[in-house]
N, C-alpha and C. Protein backbone atom coordinates (compact mmCIF):
# COMPACT_ATOMS: atom_id res chain seq x y z
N UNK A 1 129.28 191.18 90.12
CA UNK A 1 129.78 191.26 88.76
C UNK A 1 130.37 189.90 88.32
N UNK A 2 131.51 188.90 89.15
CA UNK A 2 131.52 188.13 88.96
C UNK A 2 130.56 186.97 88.56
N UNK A 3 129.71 186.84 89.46
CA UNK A 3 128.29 185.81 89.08
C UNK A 3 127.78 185.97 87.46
N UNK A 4 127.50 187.34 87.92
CA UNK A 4 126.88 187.65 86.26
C UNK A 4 127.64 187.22 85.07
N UNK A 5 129.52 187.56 85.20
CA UNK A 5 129.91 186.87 83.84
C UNK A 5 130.23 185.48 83.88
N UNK A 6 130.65 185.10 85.47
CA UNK A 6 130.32 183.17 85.26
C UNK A 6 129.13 182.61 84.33
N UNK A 7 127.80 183.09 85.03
CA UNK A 7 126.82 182.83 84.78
C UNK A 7 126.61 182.95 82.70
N UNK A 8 127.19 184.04 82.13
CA UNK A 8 127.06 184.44 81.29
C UNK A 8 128.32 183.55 80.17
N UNK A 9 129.19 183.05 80.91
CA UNK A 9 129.93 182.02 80.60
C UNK A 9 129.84 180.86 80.35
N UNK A 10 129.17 180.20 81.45
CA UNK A 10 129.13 178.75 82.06
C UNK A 10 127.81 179.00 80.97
N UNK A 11 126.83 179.66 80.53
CA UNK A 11 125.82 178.88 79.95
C UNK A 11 125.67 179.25 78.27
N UNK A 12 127.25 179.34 78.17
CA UNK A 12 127.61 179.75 76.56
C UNK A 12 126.64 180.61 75.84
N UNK A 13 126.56 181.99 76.54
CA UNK A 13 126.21 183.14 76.09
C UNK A 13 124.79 183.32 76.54
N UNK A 14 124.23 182.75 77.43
CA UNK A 14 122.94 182.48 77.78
C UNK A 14 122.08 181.36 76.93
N UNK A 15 122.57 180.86 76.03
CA UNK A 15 122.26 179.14 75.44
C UNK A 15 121.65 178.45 76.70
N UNK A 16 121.99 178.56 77.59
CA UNK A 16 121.72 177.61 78.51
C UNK A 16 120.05 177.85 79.24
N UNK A 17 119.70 179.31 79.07
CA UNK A 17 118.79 179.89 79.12
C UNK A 17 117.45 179.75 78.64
N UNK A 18 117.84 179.06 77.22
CA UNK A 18 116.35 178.61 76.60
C UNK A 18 115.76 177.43 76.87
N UNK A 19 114.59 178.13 76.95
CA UNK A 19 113.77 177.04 77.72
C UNK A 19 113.20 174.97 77.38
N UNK A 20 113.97 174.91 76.32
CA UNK A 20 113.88 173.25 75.87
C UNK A 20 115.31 173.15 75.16
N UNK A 21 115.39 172.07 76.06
CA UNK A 21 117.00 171.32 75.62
C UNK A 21 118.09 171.98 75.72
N UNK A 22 118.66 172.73 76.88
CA UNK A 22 119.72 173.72 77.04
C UNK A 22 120.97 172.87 76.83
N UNK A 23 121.22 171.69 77.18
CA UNK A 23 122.45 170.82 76.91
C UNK A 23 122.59 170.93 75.55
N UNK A 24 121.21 170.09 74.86
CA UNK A 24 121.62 170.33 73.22
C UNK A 24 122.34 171.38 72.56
N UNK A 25 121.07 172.73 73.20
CA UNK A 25 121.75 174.06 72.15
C UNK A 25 123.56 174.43 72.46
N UNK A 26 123.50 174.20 73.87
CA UNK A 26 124.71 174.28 74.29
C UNK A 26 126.37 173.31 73.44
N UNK A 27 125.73 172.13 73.35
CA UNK A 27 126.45 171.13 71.95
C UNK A 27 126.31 171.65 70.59
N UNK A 28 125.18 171.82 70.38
CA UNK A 28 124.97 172.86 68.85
C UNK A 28 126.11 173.97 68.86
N UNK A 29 126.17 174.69 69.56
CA UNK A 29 126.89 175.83 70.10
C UNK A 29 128.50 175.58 69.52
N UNK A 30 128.77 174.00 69.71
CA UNK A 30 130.00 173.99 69.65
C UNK A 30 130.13 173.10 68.44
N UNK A 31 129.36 172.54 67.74
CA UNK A 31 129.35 172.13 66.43
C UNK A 31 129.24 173.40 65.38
N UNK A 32 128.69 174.39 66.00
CA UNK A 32 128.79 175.85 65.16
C UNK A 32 130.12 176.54 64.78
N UNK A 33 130.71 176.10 66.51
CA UNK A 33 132.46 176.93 66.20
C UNK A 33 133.32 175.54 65.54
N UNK A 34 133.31 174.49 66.01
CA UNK A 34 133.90 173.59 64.97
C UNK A 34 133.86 173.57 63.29
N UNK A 35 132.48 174.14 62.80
CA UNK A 35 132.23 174.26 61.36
C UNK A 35 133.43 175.39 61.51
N UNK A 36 133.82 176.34 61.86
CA UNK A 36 134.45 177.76 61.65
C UNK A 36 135.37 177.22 61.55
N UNK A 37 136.29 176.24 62.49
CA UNK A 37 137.68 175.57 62.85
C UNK A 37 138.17 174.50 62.62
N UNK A 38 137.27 173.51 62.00
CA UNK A 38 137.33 172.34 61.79
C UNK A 38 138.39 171.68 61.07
N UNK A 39 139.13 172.73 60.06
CA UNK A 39 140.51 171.85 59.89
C UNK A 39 141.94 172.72 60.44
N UNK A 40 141.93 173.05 61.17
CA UNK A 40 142.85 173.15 62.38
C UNK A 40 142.81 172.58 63.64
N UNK A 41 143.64 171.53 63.44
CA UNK A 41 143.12 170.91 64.98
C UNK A 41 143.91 171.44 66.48
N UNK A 42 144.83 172.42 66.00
CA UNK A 42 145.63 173.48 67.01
C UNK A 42 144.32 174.16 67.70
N UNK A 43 143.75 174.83 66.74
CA UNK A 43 142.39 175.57 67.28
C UNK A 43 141.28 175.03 67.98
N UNK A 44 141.26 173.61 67.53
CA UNK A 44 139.97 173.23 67.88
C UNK A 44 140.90 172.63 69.58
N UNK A 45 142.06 172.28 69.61
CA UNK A 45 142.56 171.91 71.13
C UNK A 45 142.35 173.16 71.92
N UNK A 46 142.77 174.08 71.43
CA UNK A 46 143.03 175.10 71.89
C UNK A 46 141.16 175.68 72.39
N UNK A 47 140.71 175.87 71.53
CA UNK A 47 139.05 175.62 72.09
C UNK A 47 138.42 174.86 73.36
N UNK A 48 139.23 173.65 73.17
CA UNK A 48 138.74 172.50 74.05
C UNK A 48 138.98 172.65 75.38
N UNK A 49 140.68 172.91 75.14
CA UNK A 49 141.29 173.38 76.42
C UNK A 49 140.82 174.71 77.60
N UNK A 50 140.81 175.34 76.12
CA UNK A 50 140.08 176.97 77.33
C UNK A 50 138.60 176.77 77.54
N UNK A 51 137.66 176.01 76.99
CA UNK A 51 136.25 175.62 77.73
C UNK A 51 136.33 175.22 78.37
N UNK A 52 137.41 173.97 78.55
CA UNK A 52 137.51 172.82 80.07
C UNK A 52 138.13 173.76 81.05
N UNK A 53 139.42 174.92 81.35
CA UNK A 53 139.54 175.70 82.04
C UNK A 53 138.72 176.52 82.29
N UNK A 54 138.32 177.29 81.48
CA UNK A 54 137.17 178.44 82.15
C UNK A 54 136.04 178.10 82.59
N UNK A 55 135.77 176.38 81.95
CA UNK A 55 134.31 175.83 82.15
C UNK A 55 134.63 175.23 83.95
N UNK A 56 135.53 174.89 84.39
CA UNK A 56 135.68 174.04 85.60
C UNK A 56 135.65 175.31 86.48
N UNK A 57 135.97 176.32 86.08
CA UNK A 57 135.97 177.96 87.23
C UNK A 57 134.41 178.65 86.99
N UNK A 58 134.09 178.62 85.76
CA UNK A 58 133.20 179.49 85.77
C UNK A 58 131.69 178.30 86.13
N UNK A 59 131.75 177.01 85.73
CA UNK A 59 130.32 176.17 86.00
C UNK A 59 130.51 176.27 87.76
N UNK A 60 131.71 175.82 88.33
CA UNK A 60 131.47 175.76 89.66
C UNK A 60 130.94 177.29 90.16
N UNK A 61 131.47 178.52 90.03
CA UNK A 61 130.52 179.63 90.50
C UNK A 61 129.99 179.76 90.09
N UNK A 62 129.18 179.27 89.02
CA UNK A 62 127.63 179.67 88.33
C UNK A 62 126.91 178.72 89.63
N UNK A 63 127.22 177.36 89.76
CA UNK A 63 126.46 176.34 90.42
C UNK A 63 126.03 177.08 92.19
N UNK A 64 127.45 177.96 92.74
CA UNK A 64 127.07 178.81 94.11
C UNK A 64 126.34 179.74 93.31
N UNK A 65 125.80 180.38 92.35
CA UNK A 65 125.42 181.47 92.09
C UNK A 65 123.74 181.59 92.22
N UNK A 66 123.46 180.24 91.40
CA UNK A 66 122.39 179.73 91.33
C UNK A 66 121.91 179.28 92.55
N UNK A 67 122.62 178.57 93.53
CA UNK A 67 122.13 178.10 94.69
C UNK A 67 121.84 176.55 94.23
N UNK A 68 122.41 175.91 93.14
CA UNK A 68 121.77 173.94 93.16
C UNK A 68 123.24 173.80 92.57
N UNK A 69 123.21 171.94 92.69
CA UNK A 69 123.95 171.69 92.06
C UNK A 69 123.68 170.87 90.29
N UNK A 70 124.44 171.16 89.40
CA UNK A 70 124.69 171.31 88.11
C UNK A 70 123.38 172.15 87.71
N UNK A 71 123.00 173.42 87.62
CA UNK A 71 122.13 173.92 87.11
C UNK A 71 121.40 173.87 85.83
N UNK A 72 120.40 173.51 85.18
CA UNK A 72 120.48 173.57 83.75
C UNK A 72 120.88 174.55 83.26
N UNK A 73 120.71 175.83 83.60
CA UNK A 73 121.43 176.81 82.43
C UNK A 73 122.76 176.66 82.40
N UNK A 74 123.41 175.92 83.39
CA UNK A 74 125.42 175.84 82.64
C UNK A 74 125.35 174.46 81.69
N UNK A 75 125.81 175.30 81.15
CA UNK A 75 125.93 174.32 79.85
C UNK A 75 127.45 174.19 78.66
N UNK A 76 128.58 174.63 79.49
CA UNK A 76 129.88 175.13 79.16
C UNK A 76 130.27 173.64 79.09
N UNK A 77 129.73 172.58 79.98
CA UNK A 77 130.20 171.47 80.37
C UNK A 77 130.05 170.55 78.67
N UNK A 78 128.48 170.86 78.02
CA UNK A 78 128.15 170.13 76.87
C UNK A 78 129.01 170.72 75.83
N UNK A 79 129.31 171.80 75.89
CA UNK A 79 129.92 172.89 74.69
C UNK A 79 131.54 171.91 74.80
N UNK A 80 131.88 171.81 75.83
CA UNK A 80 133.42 170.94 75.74
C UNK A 80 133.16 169.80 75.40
N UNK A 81 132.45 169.15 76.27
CA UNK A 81 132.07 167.55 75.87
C UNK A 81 132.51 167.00 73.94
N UNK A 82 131.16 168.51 73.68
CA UNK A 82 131.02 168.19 72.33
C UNK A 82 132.11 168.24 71.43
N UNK A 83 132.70 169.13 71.37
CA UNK A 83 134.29 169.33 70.95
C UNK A 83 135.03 168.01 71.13
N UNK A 84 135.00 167.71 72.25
CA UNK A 84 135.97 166.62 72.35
C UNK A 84 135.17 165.35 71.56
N UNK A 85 134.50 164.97 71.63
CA UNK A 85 134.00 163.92 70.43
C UNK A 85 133.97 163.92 69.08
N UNK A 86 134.16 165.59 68.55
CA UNK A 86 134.65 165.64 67.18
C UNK A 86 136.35 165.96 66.88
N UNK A 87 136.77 166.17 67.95
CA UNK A 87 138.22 166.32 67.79
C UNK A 87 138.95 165.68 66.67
N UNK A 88 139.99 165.98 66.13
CA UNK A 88 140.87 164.94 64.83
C UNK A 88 139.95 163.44 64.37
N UNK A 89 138.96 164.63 63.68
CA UNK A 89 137.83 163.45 62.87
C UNK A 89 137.65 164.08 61.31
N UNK A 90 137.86 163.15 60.34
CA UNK A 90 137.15 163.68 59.36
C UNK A 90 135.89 164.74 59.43
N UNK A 91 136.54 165.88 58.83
CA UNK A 91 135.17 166.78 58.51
C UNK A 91 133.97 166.17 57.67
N UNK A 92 133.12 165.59 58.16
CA UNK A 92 131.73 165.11 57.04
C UNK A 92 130.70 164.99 58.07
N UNK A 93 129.86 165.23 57.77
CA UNK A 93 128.46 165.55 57.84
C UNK A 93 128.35 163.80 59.15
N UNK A 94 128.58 162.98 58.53
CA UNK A 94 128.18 161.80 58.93
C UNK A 94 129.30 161.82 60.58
N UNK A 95 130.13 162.33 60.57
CA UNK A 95 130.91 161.92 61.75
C UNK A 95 130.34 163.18 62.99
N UNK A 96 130.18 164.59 62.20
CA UNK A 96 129.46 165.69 63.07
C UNK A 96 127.99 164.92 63.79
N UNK A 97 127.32 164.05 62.76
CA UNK A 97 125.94 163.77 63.06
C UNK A 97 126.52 162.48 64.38
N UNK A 98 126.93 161.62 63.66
CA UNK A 98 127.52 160.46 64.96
C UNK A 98 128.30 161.06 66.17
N UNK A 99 129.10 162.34 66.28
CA UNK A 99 130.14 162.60 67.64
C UNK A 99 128.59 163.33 68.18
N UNK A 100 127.34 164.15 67.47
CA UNK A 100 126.53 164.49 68.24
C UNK A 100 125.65 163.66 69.24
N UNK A 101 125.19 162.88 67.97
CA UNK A 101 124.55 161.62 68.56
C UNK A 101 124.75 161.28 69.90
N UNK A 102 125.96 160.42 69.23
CA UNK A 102 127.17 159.72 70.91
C UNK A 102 127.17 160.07 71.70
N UNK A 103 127.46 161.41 71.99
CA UNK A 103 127.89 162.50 72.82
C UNK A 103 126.28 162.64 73.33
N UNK A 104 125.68 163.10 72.89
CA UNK A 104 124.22 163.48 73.54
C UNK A 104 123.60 162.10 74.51
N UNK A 105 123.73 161.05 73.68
CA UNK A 105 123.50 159.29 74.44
C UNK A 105 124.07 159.10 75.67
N UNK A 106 125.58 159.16 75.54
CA UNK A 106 126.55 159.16 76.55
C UNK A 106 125.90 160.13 77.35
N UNK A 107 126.19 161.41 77.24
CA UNK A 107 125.43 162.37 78.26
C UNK A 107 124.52 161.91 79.06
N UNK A 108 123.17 161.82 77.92
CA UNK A 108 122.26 161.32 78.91
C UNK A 108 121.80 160.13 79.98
N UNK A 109 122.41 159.07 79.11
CA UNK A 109 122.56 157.75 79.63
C UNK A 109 123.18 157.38 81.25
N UNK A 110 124.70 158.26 80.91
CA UNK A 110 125.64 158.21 81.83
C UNK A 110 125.92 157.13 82.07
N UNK A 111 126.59 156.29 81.43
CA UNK A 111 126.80 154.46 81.61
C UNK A 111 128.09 154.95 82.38
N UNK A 112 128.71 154.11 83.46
CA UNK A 112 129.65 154.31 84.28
C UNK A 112 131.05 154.32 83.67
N UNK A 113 132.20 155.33 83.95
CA UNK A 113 132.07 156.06 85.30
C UNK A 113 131.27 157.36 85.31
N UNK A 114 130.31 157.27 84.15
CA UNK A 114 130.12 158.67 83.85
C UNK A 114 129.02 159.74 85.27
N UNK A 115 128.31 158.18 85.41
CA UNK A 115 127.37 158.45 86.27
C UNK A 115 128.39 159.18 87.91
N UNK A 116 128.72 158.31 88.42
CA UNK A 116 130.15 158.16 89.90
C UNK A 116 130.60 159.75 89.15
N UNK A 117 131.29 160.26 88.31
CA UNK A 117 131.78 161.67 88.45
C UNK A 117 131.15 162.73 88.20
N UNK A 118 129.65 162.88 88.30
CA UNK A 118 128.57 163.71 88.25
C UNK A 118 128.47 163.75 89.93
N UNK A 119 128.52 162.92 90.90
CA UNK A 119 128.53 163.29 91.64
C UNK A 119 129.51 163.88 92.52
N UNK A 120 130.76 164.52 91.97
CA UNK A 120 132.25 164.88 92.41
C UNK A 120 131.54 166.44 92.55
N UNK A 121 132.18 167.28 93.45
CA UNK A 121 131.70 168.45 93.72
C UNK A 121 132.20 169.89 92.81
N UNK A 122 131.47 170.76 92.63
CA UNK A 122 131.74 171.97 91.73
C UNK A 122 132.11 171.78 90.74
N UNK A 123 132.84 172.70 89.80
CA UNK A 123 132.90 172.48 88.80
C UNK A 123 133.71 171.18 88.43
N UNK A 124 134.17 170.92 89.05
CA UNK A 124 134.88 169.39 88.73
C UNK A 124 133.50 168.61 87.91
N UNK A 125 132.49 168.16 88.96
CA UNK A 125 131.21 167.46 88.86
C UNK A 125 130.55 167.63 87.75
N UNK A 126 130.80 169.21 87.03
CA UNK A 126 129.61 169.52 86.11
C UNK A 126 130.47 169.06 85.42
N UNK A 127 131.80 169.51 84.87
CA UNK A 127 132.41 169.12 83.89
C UNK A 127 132.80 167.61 83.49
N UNK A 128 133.46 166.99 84.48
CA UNK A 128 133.87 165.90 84.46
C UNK A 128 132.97 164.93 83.23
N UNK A 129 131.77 164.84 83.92
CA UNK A 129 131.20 163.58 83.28
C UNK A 129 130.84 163.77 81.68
N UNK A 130 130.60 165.10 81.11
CA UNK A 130 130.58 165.63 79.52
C UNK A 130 131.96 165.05 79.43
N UNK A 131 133.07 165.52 80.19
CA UNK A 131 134.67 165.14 79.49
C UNK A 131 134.35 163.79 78.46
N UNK A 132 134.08 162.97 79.70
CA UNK A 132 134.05 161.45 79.15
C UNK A 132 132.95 160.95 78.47
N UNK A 133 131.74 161.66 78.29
CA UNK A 133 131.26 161.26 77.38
C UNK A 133 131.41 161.79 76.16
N UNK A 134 132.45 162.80 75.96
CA UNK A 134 133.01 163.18 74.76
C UNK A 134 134.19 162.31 74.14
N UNK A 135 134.70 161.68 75.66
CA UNK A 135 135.74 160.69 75.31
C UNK A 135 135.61 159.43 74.54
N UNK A 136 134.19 158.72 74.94
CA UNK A 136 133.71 157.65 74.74
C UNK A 136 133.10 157.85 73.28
N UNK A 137 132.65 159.20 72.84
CA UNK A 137 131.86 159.26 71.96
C UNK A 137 133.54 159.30 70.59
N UNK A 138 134.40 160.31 71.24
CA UNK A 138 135.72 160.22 70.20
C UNK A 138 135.65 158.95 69.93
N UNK A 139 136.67 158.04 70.76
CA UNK A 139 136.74 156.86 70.89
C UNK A 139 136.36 155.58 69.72
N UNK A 140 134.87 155.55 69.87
CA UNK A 140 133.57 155.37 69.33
C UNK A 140 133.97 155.27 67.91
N UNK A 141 134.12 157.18 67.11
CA UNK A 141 134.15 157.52 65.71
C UNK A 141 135.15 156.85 65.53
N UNK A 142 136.72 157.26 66.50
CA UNK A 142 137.69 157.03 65.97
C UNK A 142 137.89 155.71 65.45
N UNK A 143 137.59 154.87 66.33
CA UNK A 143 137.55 153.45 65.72
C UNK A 143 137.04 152.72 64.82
N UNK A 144 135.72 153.81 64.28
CA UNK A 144 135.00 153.79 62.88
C UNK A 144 136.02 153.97 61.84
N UNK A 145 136.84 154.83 61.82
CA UNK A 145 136.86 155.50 61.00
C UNK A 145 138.37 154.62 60.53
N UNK A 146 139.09 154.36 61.78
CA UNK A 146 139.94 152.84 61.46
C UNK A 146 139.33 152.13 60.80
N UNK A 147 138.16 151.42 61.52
CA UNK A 147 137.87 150.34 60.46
C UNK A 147 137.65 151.10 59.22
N UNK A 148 137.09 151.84 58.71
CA UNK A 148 136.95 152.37 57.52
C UNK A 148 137.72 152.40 56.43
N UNK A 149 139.46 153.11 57.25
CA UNK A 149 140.34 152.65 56.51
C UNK A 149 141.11 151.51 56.25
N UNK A 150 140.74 150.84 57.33
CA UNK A 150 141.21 149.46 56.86
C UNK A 150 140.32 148.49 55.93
N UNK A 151 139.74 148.77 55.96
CA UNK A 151 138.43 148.10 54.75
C UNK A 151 138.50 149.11 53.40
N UNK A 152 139.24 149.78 52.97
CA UNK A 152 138.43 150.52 51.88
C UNK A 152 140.09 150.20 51.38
């Protein structure tokens, strides 16, 4: 019973399940609940926080469940990632499209340390390296969006 609702967890409702681009839908996933929450940023921490907790318990027993390590169907790891790159950002179209972007680049890329904490074990491993490329991708906007206001 456990497996089944990790499993049913870790791959944000079975998102993780479909068969092309499970990371993406899994980021989509969380650009969906951000549109719902997007100007409360209590909620959207509060989001962030309980994916990165339940995501670091439930990806590591999805990963024994499955039998490999980072499985494609968990995908709890992209659903936080993504959150955290739109965190306390202007709501507009242009910053959702850039924290996706980023966030998806970073992901895939894994420019260091992103790469070094993919290989840390259980859910630490799955999660970790989305953290920071959600970090890098915040980061990124936020400093856009400085310059922005300092120029305008």
């Amino acid at each position: 019973m456990i497996n089944k609702l990790c499993k049913m967890v870790s791959s944000v409702f079975y998102l993780g399940y479909l068969p092309v681009a499970p990371g993406t839908m899994g980021s989509f996933a969380a650009l969906f609940l951000y549109y719902f929450i997007h100007g409360d940023r209590g909620a959207i921490g509060i989001a962030i926080v309980s994916s990165l907790v339940i995501g670091f318990f439930a990806a590591g027993k999805a990963e024994e469940a499955f039998g490999e390590k980072d499985p494609s169907e968990v995908v709890i790891d992209e659903f936080a990632g993504m959150l955290i790159a739109v965190y306390s950002l202007p709501y507009t179209m242009g910053y959702m499209v850039g924290g996706f972007l980023l966030f998806r680049f970073f992901d895939i890329v894994k420019p260091r340390p992103i790469h070094e904490l993919e290989k840390l074990h259980g859910g630490l491993g799955i999660m970790a390296d989305d953290v920071i490329a959600g970090l890098y991708a915040n980061f990124i906007l936020q400093t856009v969006y400085i310059i922005n206001l300092l120029c305008h």
